[in-house]
Protein backbone atom coordinates (compact mmCIF):
# COMPACT_ATOMS: atom_id res chain seq x y z
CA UNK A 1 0.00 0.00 0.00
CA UNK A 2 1.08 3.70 -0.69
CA UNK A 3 0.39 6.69 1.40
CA UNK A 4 0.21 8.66 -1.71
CA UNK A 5 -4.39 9.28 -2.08
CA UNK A 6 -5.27 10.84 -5.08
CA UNK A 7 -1.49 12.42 -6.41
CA UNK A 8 -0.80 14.42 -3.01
CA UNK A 9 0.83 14.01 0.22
CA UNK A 10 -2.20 12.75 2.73
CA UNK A 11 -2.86 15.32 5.18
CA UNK A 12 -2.37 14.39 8.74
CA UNK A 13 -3.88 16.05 11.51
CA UNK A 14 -2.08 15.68 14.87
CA UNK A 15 -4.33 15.80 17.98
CA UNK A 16 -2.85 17.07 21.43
CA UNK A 17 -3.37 19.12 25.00
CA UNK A 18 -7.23 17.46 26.36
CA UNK A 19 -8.85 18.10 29.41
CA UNK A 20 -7.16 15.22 31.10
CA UNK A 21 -4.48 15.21 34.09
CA UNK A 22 -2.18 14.16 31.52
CA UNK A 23 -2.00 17.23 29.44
CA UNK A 24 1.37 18.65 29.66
CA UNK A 25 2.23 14.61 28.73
CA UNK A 26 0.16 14.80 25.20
CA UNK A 27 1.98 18.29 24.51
CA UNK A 28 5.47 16.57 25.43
CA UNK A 29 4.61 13.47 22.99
CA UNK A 30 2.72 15.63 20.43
CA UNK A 31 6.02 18.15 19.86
CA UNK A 32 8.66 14.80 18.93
CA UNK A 33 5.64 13.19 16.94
CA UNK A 34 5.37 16.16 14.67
CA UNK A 35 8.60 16.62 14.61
CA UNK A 36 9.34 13.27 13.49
CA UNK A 37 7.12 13.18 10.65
CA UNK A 38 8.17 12.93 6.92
CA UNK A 39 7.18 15.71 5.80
CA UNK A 40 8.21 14.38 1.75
CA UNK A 41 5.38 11.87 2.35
CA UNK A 42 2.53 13.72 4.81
CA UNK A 43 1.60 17.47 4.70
CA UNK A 44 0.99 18.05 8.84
CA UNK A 45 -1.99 20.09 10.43
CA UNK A 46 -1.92 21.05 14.05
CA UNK A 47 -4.98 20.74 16.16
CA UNK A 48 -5.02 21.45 20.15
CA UNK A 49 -7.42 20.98 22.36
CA UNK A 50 -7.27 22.87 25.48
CA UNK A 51 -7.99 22.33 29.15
CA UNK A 52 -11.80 23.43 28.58
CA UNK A 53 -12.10 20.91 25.39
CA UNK A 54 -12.09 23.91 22.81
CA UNK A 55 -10.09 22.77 19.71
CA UNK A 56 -8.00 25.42 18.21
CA UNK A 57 -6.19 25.28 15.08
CA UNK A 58 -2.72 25.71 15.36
CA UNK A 59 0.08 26.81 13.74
CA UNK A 60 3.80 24.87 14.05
CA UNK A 61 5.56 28.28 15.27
CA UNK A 62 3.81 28.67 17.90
CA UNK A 63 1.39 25.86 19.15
CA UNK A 64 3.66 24.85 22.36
CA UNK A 65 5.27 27.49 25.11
CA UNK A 66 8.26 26.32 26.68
CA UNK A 67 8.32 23.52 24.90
CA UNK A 68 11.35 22.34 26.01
CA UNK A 69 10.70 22.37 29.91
CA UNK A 70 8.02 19.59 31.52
CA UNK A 71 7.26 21.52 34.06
CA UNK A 72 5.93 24.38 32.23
CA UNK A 73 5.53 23.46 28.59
CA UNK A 74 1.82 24.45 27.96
CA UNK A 75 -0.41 24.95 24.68
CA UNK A 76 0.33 28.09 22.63
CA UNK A 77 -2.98 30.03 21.77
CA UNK A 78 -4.03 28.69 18.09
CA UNK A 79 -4.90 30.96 15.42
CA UNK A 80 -8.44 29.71 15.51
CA UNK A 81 -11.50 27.92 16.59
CA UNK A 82 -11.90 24.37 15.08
CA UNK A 83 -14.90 22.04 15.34
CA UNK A 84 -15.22 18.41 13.72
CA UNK A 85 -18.74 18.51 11.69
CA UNK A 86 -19.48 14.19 11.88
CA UNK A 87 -21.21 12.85 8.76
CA UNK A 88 -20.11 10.79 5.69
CA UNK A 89 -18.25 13.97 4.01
CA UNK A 90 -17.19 15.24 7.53
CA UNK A 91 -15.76 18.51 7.44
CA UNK A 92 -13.14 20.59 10.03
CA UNK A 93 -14.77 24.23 10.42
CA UNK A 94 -13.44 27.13 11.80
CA UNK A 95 -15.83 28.84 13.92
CA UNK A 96 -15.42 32.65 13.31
CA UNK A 97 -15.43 32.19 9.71
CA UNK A 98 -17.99 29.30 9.49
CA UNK A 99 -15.62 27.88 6.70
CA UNK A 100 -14.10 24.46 6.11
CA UNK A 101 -10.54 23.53 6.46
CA UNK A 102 -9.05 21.66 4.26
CA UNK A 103 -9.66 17.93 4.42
CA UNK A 104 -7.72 15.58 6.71
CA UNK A 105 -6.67 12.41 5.29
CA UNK A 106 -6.04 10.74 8.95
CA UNK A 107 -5.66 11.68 12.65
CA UNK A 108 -2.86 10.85 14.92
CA UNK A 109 -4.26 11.61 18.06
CA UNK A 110 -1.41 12.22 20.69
CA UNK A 111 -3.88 12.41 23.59
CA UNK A 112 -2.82 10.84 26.95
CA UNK A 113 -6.43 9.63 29.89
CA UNK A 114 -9.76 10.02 29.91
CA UNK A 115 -11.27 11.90 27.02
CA UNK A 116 -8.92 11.01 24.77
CA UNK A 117 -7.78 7.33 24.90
CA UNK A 118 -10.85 5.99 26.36
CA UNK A 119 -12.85 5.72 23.25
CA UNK A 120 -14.68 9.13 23.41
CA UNK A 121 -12.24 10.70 20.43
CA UNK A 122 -12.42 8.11 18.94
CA UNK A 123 -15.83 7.34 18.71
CA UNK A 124 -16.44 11.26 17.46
CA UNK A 125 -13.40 10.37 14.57
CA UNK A 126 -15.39 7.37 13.42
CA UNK A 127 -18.80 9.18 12.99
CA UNK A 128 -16.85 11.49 10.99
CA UNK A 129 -15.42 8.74 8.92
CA UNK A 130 -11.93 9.69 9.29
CA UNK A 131 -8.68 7.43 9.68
CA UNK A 132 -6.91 7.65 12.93
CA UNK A 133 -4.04 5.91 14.52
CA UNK A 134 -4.20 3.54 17.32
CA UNK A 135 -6.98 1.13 18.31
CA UNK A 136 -10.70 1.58 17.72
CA UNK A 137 -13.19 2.70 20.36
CA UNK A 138 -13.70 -0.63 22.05
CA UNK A 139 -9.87 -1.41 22.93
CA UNK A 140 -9.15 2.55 23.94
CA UNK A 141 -12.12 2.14 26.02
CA UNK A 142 -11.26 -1.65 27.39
CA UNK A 143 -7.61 -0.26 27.38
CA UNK A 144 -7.90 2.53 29.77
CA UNK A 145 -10.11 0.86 32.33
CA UNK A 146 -7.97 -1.10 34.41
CA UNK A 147 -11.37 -3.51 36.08
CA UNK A 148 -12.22 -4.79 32.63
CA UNK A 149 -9.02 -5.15 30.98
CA UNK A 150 -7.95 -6.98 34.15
CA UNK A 151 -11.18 -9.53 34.32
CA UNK A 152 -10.82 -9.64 30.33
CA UNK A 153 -7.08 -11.18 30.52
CA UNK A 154 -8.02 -12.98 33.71
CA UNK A 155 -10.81 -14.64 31.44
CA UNK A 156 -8.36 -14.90 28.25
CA UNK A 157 -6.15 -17.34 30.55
CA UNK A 158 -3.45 -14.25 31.21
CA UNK A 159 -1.79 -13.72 34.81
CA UNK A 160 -3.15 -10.02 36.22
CA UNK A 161 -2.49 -8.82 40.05
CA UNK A 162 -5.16 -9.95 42.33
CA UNK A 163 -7.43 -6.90 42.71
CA UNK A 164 -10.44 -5.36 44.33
CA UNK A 165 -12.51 -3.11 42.63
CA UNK A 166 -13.88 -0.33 44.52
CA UNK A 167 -17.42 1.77 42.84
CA UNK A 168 -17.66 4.13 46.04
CA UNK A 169 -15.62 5.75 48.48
CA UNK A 170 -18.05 4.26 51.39
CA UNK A 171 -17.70 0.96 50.22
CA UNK A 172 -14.17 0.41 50.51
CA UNK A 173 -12.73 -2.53 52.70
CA UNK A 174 -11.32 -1.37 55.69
CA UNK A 175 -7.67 -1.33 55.82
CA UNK A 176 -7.33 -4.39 58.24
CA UNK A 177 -9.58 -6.69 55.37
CA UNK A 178 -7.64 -5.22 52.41
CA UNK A 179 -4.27 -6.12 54.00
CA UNK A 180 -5.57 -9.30 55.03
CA UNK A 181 -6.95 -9.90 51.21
CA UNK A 182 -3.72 -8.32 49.42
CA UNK A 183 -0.79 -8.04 51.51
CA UNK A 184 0.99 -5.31 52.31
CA UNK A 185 1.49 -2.87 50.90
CA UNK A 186 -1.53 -2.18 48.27
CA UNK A 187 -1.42 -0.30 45.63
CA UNK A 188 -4.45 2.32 45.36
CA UNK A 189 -5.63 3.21 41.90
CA UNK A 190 -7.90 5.26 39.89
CA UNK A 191 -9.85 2.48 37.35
CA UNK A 192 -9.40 5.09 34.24
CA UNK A 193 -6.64 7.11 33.97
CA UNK A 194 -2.80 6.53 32.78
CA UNK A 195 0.79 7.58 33.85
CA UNK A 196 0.55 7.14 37.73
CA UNK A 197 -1.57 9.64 38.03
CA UNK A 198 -3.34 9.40 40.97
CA UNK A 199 -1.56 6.18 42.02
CA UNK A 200 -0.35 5.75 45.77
CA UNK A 201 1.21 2.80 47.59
CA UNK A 202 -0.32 2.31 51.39
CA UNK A 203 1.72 0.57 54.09
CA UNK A 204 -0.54 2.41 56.78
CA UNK A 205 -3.79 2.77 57.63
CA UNK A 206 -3.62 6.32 57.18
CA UNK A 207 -1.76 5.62 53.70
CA UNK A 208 -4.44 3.80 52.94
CA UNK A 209 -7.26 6.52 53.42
CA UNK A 210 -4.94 9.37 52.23
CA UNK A 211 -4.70 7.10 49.10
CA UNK A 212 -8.29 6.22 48.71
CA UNK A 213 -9.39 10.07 49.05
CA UNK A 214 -6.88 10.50 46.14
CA UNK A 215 -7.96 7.89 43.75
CA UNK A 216 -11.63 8.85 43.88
CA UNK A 217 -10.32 12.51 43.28
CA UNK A 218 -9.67 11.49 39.48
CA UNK A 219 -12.38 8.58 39.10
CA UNK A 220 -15.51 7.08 40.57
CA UNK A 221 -13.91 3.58 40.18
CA UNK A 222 -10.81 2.28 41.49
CA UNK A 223 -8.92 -0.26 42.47
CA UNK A 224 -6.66 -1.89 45.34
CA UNK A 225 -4.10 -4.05 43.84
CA UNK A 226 -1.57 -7.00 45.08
CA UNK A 227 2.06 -5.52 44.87
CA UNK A 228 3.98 -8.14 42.61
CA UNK A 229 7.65 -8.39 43.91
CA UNK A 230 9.62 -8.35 40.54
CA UNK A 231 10.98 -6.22 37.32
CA UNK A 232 9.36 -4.11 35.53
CA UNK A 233 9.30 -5.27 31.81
CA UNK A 234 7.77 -3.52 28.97
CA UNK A 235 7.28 -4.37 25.27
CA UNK A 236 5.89 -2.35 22.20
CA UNK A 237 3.00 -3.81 20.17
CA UNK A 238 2.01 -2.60 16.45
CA UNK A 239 0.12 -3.66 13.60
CA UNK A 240 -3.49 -4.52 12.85
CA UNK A 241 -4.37 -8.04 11.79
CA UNK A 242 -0.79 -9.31 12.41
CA UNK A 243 0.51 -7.61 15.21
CA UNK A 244 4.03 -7.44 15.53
CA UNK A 245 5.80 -6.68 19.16
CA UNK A 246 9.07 -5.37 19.84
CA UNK A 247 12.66 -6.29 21.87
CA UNK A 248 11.83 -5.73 25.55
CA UNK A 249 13.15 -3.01 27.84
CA UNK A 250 13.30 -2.35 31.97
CA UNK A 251 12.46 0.15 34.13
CA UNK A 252 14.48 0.08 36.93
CA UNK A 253 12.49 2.99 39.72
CA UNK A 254 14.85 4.99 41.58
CA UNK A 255 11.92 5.48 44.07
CA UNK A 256 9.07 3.49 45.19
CA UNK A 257 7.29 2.79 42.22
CA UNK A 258 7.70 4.28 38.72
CA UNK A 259 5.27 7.80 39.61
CA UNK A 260 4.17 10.34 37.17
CA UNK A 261 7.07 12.36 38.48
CA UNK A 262 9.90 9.26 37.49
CA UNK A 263 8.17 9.05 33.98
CA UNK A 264 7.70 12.39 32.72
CA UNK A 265 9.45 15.58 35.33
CA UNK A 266 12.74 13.99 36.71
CA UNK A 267 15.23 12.64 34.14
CA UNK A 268 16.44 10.33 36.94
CA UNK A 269 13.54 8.59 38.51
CA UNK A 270 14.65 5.52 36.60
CA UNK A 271 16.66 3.89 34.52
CA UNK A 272 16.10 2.19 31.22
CA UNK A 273 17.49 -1.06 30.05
CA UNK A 274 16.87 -1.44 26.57
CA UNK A 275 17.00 -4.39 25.38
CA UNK A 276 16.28 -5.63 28.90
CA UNK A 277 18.81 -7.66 30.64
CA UNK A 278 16.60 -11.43 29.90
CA UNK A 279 17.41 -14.81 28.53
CA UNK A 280 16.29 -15.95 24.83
CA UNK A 281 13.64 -17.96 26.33
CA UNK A 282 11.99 -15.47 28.29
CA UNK A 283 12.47 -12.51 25.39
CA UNK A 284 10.00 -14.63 23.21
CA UNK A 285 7.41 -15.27 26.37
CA UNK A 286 7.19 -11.63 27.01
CA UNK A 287 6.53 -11.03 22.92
CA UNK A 288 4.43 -14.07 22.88
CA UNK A 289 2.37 -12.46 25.46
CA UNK A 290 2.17 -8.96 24.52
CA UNK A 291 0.80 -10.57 21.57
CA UNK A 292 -1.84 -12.23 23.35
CA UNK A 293 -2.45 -9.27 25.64
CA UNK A 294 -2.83 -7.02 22.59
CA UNK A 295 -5.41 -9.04 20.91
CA UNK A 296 -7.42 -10.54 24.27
CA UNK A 297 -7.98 -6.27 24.74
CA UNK A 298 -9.22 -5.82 20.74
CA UNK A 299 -6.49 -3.53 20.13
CA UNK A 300 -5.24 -2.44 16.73
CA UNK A 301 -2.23 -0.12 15.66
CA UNK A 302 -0.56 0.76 18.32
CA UNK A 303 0.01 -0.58 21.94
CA UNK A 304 1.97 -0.71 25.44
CA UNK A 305 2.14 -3.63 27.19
CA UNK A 306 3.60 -3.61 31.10
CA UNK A 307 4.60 -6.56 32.94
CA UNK A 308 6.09 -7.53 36.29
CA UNK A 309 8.69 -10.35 36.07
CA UNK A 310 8.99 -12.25 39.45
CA UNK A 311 11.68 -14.25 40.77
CA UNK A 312 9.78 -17.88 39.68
CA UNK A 313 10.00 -16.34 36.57
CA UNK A 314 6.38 -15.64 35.80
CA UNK A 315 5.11 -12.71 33.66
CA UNK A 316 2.45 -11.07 34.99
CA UNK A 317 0.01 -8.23 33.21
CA UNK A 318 0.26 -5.16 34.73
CA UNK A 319 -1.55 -2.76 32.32
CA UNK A 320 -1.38 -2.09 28.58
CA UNK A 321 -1.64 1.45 27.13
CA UNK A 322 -3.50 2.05 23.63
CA UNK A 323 -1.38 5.71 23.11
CA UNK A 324 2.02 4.95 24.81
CA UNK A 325 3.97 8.09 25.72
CA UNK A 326 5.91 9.54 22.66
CA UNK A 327 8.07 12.03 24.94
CA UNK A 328 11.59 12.09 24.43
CA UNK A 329 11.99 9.60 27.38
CA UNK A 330 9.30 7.40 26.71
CA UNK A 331 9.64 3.40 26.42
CA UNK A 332 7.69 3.04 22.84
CA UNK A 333 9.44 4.76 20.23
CA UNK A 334 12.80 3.81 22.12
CA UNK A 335 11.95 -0.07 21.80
CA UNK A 336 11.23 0.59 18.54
CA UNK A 337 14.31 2.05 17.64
CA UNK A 338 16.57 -0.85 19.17
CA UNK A 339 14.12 -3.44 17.02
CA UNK A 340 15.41 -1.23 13.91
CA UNK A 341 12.47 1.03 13.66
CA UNK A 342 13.56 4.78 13.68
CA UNK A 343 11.16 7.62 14.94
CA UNK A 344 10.02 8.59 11.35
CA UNK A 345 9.93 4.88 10.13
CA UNK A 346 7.69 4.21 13.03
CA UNK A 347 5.04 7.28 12.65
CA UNK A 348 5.09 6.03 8.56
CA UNK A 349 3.62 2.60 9.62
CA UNK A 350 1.37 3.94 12.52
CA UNK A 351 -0.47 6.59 9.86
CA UNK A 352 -0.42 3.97 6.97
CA UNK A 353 -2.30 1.23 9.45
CA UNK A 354 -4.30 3.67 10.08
CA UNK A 355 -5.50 4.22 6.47
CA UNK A 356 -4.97 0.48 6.21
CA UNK A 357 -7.85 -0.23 8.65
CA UNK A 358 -9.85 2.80 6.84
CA UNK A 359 -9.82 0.57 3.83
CA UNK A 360 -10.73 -2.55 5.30
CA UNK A 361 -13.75 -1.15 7.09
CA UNK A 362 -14.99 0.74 4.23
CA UNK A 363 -15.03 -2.60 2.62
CA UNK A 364 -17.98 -4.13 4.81
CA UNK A 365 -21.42 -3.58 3.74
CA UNK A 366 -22.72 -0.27 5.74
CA UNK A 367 -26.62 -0.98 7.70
CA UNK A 368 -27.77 1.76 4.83
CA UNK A 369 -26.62 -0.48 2.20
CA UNK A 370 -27.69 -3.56 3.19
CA UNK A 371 -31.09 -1.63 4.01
CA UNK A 372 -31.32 -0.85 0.37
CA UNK A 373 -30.27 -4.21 -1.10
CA UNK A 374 -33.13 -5.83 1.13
CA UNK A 375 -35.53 -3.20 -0.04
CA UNK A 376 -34.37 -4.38 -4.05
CA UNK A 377 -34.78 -7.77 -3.00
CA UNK A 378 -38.61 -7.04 -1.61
């Protein structure tokens, strides 16, 4: 397959900022992600979407502020209003002028938590018909709730962490009969979010509330979890039909677990060991399994998969995510890159799987169509 539609360079629009917790992440990822396209084989539109969910088109000068700083890069005021008009010839408008922009080809949306790799953009990008990288809305939605892509792999025969799930602060165990379930210490966690956010590990009774108070802060699930003594092992996934999955790397924490803070603020909250540090044998489990993991949570394009790798040797799930971190520290793009996959080769095959998919779905008979052919038929 080419990515060249029609005698031009297919226009990609890259999506970044949200309303999420993870913001300042999706602006991190989104500025190496355009940076690293080819721009000899994709012409490149910016669109950010603030912390209010207003969508602004944007223009490459200018669409980050301190864009070289975590701590304070933030989104750069776009030149103008932007909304996505669904329907089968779906149509980006600017809002002052009530005009349309010109068409987008595909979407890579670089959007990190809830309302943006649960499902919700994605659903809106397939009522407008329009190709977008990473999986569809059922594995971003299975993918970013940690409860059902937990009792999915538990069903698909795949270790997970023991777990409680938690739909109310007031009916949460007490800390004596979550100890006594899980051991000590638990892990607290929001059921739908990403990057640690939210995340606490309770030794303590009072740990244990502090954390709870915290995790119901971001979400109106979550969940206490087993800690699993053992490495932290993590292994890139892409393709469609015949997903492929990458070497494996480490994380080694310099703290108590691998926080927000380790991953994305301080450039030594851990190390990475890329490939990681494992025999042949257990290199092709943990791509075996990714594998597995990848397809038991419907994903498509584009996937993280996270593992803890105990002492017995076991692998056990600890959470996939649909749109892995593209920031210049991130695990992804650098297991990628010691598979042989550059940056630029990599964002090539993520935007032409997405028009890959595009192709095969507009391949199966639409409801309208087989509406009419029934109505011929009567």
């Amino acid at each position: 397959m080419t990515n060249e539609r029609g005698g031009k360079r297919p226009r990609v629009a890259v999506l970044f900022g949200g309303e999420s917790p993870e913001h300042e992440v999706s602006l991190q990822s989104a500025k190496n992600v355009i940076e690293a396209v080819d721009r000899d084989r994709w012409e490149v539109a910016l669109i950010g979407i603030d912390r209010r969910g207003r969508w602004h088109s944007a223009d490459a000068s200018t669409f980050l502020l301190d864009g070289s700083d975590p701590r304070r890069i933030r989104l750069g005021a776009g030149d103008r209003d932007v909304v996505l008009v669904p329907g089968a010839q779906s149509e980006i408008v600017a809002l002052e002028a009530r005009e349309a922009l010109p068409a987008v080809d595909v979407v890579f949306p670089v959007l990190h938590g809830p309302l943006g790799e649960d499902g919700t953009v994605q659903g809106l990008l397939r009522l407008a018909h329009i190709p977008f990288v990473g999986p569809g809305v059922l594995g971003s939605a299975v993918g970013m709730d940690k409860d059902v892509a937990k009792r999915l792999l538990r069903d698909a025969g795949i270790a997970v962490a023991p777990f409680i799930t938690i739909h109310r602060r007031a009916e949460a165990p007490s800390w004596e009969e979550a100890s006594a379930e899980l051991g000590c210490p638990v892990f607290v966690k929001p059921a739908n979010m990403g990057s640690s956010v939210g995340v606490s590990r309770a030794g303590t009774a009072v740990d244990y509330a502090a954390a709870l108070d915290t995790a119901f802060s971001y979400d109106s699930k979550v969940l206490l979890e087993q800690t699993i003594e053992g490495r932290e092992i993590e292994c890139a996934v892409i393709g469609n039909e015949e997903p492929a999955a990458s070497v494996p790397g480490e994380i080694v924490p310099r703290h108590d677990f691998y926080s927000y803070e380790a991953k994305y603020l301080d450039d030594g909250g851990a190390d990475l060991v890329i490939p990681a540090d494992l025999d042949e044998e257990t290199t092709r489990r943990v791509r075996d399994l990714s594998v597995r993991t990848f397809r038991a949570l419907c994903c498509e394009g584009m996937a993280r998969v996270d593992f803890f790798l105990t002492k017995d040797g076991e692998l056990v799930v600890n959470e996939i995510n649909t749109i892995p971190g593209f920031t210049r520290i991130s695990m992804y793009p650098k297991l990628w890159a010691a598979s042989g996959v550059s940056y630029a080769e990599l964002i090539d095959r993520l935007l032409e799987l997405a028009l890959e998919r595009a192709d095969r779905e507009a391949s199966l008979a639409s409801a309208l169509d087989l509406l009419s052919s029934k109505e011929v038929v009567e």
